[in-house]
C-alpha atoms as a PDB file:
ATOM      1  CA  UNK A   1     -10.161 -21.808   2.273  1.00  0.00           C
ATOM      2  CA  UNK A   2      -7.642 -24.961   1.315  1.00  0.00           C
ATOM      3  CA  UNK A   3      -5.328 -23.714  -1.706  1.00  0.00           C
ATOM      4  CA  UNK A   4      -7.032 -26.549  -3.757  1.00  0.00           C
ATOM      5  CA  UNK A   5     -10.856 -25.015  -3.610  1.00  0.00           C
ATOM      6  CA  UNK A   6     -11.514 -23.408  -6.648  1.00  0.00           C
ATOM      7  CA  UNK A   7     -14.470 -21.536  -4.772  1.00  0.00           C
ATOM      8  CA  UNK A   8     -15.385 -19.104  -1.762  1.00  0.00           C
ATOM      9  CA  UNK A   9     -16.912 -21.215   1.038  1.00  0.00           C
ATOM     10  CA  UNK A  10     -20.283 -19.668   2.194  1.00  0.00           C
ATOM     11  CA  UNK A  11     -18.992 -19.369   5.600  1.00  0.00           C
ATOM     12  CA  UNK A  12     -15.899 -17.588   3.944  1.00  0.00           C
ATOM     13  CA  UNK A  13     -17.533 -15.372   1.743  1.00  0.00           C
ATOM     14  CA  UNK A  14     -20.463 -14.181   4.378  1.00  0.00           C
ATOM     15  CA  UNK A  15     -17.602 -13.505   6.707  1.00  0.00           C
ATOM     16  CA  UNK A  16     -15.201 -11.629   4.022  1.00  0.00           C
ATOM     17  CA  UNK A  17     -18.189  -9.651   2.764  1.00  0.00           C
ATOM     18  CA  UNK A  18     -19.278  -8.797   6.248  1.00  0.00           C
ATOM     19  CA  UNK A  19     -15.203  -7.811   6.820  1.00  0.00           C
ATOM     20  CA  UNK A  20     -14.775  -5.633   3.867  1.00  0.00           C
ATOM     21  CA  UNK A  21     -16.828  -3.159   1.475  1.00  0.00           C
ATOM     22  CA  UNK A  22     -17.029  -5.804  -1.074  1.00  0.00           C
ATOM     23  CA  UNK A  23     -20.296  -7.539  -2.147  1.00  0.00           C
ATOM     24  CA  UNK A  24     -20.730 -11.274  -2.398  1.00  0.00           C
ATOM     25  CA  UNK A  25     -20.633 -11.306  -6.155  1.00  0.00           C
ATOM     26  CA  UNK A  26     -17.505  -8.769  -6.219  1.00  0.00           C
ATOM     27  CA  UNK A  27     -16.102 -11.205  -3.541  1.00  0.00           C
ATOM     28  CA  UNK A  28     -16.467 -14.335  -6.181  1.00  0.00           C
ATOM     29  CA  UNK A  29     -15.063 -12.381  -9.050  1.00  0.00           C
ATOM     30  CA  UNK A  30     -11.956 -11.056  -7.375  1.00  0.00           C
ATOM     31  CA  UNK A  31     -11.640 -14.494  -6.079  1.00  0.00           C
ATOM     32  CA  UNK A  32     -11.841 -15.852  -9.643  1.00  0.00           C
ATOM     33  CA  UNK A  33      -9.015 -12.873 -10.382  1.00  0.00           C
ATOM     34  CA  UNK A  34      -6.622 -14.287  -7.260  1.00  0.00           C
ATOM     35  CA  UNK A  35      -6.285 -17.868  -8.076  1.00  0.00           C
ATOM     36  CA  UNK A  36      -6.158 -16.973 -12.113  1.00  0.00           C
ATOM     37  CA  UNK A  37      -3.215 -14.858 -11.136  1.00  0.00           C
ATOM     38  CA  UNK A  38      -2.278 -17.558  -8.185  1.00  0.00           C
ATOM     39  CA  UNK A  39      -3.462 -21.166  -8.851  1.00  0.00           C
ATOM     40  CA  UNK A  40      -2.147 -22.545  -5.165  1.00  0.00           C
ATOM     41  CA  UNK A  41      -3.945 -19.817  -3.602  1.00  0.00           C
ATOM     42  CA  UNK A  42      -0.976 -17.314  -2.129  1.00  0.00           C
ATOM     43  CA  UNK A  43       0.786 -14.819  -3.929  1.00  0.00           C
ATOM     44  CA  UNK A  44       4.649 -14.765  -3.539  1.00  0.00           C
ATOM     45  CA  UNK A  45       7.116 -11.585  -3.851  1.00  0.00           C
ATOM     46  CA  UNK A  46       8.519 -12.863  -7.062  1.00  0.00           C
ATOM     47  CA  UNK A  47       4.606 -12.680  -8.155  1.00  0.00           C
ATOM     48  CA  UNK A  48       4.050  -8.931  -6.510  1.00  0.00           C
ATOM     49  CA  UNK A  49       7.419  -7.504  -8.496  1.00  0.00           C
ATOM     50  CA  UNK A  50       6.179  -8.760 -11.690  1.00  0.00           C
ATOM     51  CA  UNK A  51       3.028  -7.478 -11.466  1.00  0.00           C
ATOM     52  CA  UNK A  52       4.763  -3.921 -10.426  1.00  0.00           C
ATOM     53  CA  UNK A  53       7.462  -4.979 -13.062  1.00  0.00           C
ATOM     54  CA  UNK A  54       4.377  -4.687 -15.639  1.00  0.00           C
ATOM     55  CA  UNK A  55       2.846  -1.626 -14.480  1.00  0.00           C
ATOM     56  CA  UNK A  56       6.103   0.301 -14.130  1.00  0.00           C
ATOM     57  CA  UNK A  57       8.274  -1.656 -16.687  1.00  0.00           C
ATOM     58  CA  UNK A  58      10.707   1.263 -16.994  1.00  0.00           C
ATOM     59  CA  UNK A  59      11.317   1.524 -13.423  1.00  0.00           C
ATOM     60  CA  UNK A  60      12.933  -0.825 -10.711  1.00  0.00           C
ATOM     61  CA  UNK A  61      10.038  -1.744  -8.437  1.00  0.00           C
ATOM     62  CA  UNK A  62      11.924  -4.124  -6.198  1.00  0.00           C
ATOM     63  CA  UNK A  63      11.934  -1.654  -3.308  1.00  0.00           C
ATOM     64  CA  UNK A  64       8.401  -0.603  -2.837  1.00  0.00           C
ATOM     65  CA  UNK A  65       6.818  -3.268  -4.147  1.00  0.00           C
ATOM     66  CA  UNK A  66       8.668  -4.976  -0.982  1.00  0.00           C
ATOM     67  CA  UNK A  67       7.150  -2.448   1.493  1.00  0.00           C
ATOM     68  CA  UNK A  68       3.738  -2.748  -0.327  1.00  0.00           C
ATOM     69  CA  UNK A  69       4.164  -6.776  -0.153  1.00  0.00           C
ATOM     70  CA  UNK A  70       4.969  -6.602   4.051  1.00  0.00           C
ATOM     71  CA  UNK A  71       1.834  -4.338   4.388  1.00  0.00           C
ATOM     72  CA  UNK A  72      -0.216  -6.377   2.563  1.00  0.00           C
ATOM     73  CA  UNK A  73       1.609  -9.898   4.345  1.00  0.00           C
ATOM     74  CA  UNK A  74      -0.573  -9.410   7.981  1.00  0.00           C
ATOM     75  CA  UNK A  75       0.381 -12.285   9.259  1.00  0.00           C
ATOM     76  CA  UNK A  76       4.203 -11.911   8.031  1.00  0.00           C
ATOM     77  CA  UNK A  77       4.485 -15.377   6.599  1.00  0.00           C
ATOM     78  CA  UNK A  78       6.111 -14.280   3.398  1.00  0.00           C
ATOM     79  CA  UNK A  79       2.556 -15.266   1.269  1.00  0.00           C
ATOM     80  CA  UNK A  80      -0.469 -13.157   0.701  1.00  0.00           C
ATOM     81  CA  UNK A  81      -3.493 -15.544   0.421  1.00  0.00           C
ATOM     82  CA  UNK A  82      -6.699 -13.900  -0.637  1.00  0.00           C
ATOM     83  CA  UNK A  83      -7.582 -12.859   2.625  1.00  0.00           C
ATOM     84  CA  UNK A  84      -5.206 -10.694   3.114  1.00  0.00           C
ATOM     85  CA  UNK A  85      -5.097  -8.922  -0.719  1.00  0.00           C
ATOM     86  CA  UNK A  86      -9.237  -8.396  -0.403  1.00  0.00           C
ATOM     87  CA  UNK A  87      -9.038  -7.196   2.838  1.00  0.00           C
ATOM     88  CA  UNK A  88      -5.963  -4.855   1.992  1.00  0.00           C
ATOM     89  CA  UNK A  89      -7.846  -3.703  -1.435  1.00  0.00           C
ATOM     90  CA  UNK A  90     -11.160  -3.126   0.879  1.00  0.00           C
ATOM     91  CA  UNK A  91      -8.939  -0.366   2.687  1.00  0.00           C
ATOM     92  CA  UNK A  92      -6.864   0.995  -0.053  1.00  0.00           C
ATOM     93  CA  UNK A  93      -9.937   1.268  -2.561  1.00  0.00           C
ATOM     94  CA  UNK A  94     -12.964   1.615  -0.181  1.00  0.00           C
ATOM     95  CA  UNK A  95     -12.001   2.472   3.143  1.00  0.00           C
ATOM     96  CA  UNK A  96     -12.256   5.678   4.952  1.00  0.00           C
ATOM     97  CA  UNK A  97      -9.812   8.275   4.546  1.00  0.00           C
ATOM     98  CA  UNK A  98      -8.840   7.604   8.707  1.00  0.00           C
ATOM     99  CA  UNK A  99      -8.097   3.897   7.416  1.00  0.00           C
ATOM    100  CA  UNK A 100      -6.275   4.179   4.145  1.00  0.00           C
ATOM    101  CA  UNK A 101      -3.716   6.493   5.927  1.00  0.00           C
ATOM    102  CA  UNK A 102      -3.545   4.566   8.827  1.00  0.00           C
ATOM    103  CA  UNK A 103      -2.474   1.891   6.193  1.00  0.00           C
ATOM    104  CA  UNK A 104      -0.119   4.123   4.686  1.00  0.00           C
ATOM    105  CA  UNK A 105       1.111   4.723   7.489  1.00  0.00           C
ATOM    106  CA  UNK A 106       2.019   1.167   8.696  1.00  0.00           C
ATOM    107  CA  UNK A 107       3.911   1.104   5.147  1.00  0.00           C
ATOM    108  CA  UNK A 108       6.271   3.887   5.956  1.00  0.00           C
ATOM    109  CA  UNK A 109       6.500   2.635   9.738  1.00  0.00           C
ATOM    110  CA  UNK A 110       9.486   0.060   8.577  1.00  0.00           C
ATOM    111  CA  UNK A 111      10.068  -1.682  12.281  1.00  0.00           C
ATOM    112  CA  UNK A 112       6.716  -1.328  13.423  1.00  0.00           C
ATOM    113  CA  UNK A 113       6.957   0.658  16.822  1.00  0.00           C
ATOM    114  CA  UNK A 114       4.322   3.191  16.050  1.00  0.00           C
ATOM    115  CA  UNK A 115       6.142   6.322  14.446  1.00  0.00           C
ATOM    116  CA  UNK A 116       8.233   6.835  10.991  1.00  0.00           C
ATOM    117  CA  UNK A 117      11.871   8.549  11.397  1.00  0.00           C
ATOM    118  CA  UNK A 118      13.073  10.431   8.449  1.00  0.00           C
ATOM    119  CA  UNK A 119      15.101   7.584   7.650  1.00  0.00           C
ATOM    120  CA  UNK A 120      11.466   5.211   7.517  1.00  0.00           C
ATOM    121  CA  UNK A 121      10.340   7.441   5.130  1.00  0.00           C
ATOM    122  CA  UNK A 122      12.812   8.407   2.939  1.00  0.00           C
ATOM    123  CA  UNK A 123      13.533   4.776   2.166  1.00  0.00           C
ATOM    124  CA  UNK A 124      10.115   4.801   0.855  1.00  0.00           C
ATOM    125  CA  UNK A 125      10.469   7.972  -1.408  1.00  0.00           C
ATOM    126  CA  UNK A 126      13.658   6.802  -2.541  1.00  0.00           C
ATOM    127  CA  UNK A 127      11.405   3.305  -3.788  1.00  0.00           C
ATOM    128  CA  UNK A 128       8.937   5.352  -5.272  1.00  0.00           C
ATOM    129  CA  UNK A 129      11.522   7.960  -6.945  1.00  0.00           C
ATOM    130  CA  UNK A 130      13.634   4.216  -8.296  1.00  0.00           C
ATOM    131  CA  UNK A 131      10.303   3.194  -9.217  1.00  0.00           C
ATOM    132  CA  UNK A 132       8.469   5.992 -11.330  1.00  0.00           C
ATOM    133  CA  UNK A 133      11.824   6.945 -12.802  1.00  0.00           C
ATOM    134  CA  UNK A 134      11.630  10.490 -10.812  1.00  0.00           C
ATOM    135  CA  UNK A 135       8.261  11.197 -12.060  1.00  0.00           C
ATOM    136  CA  UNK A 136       6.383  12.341  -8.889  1.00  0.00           C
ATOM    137  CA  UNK A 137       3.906  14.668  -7.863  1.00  0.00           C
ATOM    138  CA  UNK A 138       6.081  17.454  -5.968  1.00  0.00           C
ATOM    139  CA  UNK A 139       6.677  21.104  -5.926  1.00  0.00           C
ATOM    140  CA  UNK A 140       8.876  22.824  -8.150  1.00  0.00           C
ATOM    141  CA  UNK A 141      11.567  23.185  -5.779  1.00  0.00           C
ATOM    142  CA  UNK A 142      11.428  19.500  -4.426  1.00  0.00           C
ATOM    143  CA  UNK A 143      13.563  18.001  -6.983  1.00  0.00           C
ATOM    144  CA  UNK A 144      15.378  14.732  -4.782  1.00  0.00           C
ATOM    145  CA  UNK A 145      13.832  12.499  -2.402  1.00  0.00           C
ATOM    146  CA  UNK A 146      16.000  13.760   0.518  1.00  0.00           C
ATOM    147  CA  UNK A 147      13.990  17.404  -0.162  1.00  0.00           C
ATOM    148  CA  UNK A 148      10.577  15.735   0.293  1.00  0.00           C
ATOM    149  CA  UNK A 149      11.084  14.182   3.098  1.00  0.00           C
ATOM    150  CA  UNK A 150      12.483  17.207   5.159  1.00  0.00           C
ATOM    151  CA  UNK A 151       9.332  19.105   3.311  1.00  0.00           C
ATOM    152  CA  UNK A 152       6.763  16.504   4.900  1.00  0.00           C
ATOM    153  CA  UNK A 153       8.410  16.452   8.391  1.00  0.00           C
ATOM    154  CA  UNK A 154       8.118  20.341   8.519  1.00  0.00           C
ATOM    155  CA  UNK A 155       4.339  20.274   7.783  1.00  0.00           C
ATOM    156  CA  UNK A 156       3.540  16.947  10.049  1.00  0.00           C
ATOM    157  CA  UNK A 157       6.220  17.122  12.848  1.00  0.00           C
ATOM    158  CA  UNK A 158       3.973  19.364  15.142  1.00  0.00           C
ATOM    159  CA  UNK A 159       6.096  18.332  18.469  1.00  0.00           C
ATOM    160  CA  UNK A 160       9.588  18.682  15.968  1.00  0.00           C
ATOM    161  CA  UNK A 161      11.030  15.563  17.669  1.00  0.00           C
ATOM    162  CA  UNK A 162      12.026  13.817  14.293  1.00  0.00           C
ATOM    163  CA  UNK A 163       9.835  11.026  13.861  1.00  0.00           C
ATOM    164  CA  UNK A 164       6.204  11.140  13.157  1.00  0.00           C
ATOM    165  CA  UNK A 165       3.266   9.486  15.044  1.00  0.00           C
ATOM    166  CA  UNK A 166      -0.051   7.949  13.708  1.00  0.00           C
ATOM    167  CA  UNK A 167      -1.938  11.159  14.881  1.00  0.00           C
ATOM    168  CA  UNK A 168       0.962  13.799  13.355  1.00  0.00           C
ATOM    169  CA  UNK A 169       0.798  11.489  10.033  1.00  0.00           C
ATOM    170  CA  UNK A 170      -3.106  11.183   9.800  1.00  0.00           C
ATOM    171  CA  UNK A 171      -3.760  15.408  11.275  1.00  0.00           C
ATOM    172  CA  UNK A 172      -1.282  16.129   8.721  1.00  0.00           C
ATOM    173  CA  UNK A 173      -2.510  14.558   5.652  1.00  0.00           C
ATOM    174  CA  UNK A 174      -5.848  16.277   6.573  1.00  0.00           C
ATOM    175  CA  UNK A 175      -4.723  19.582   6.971  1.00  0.00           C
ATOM    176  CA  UNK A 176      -2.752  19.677   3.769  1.00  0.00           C
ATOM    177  CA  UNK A 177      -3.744  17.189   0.785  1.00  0.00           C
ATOM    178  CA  UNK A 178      -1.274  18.046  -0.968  1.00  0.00           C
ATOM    179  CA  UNK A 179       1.191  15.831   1.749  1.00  0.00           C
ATOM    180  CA  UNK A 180      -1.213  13.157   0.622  1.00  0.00           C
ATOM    181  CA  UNK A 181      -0.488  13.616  -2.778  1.00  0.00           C
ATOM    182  CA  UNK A 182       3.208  13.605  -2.157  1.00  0.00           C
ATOM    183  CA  UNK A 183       3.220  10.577  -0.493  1.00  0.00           C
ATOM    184  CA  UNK A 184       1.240   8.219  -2.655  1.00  0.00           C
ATOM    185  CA  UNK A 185       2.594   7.379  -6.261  1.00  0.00           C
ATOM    186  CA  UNK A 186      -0.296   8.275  -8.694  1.00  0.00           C
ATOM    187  CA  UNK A 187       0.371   5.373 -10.820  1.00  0.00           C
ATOM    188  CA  UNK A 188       0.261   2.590  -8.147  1.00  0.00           C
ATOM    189  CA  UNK A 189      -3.737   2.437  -7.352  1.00  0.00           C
ATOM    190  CA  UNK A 190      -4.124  -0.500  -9.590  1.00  0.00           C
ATOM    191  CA  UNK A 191      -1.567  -2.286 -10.944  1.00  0.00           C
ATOM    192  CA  UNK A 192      -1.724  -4.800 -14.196  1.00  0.00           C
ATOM    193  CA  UNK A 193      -3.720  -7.434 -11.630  1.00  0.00           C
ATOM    194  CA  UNK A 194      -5.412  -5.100  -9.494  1.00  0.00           C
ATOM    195  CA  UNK A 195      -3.108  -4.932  -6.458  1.00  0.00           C
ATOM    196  CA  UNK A 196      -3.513  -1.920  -5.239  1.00  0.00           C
ATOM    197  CA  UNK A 197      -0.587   0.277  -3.213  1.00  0.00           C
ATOM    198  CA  UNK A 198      -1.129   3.211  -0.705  1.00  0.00           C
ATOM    199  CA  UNK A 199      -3.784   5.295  -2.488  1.00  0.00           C
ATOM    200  CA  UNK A 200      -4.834   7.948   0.286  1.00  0.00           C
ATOM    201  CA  UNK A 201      -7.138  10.475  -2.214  1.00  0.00           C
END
């Protein structure tokens, strides 16, 4: 797919379709979508804050929407071409509950070695708290980011050795949804163009 074609290949849209939950037709039209949004075919940072900027105008999206952009960026080249966002939006919006956390989980895994330390994760709540203004699905007596993390590693850190592995993250989330809901920022399944973040329900 050159950034100047205006349309799916055949080739490219057989293979997407057979990659992802999507249909050919829902294929063309979130193609259509993508290079509205992103004539030259790739979608830049800049372009990902705005479109959080819209969604959640009185908060400051700049750190999440980062983490969301680098989960979304597979091939860490600093671009999201469609590729990449359909295949991402096939897991966040269609996927299996196994593979939307084991997204999520890759989000809050900041240096990619296979576990999230407190301090992984709580740079993420603190993104979502900057973002939503506060406003986030928690307990009563979970009133600062610093509190939801040490709530979250109590109920997922079976072995208690301070970081969390895929299995604690994903056996967690199972056992409790409400982890799942604290987690993922209601909000953020859709933004203004469709981008969707780490919805886990």
């Amino acid at each position: 797919m050159g950034t100047k074609n205006s349309k799916l290949r055949p080739e490219i849209l057989e293979d997407l379709a057979r990659e992802t939950a999507f249909s050919e037709a829902e294929l063309k039209a979130w193609y259509k979508g993508f290079r509205k949004d992103c004539p030259d075919g790739t979608l830049t940072i800049e372009g990902f804050q705005k479109i959080y900027g819209d969604f959640f105008p009185d908060g400051d999206v700049t750190g999440f929407s980062e983490h969301v952009f680098r989960t979304f960026d597979s091939n860490d080249n600093g671009l999201i071409d469609f590729r990449e966002f359909i295949t991402a939006l096939a897991v966040t919006s269609r996927g299996t509950i196994q593979q939307k956390l084991r997204w999520a989980f890759n989000m809050y895994d900041l240096d990619g070695n296979g576990s999230i330390t407190r301090q992984e994760m709580l740079e993420i709540v603190n993104a979502i708290y900057k973002m939503t203004g506060g406003q986030v699905n928690a307990p009563d007596d979970v009133t600062t980011p610093e509190q939801r993390v040490e709530q979250i590693f109590s109920q997922m850190d079976r072995n208690t050795d301070g970081t969390l592995s895929l299995s604690e993250f994903i056996q967690g989330a199972r056992s409790d949804p409400s982890i799942v809901r604290m987690l993922k920022c209601d909000r953020s399944s859709v933004t203004a163009a469709n981008i969707p973040t780490e919805d886990t329900s």
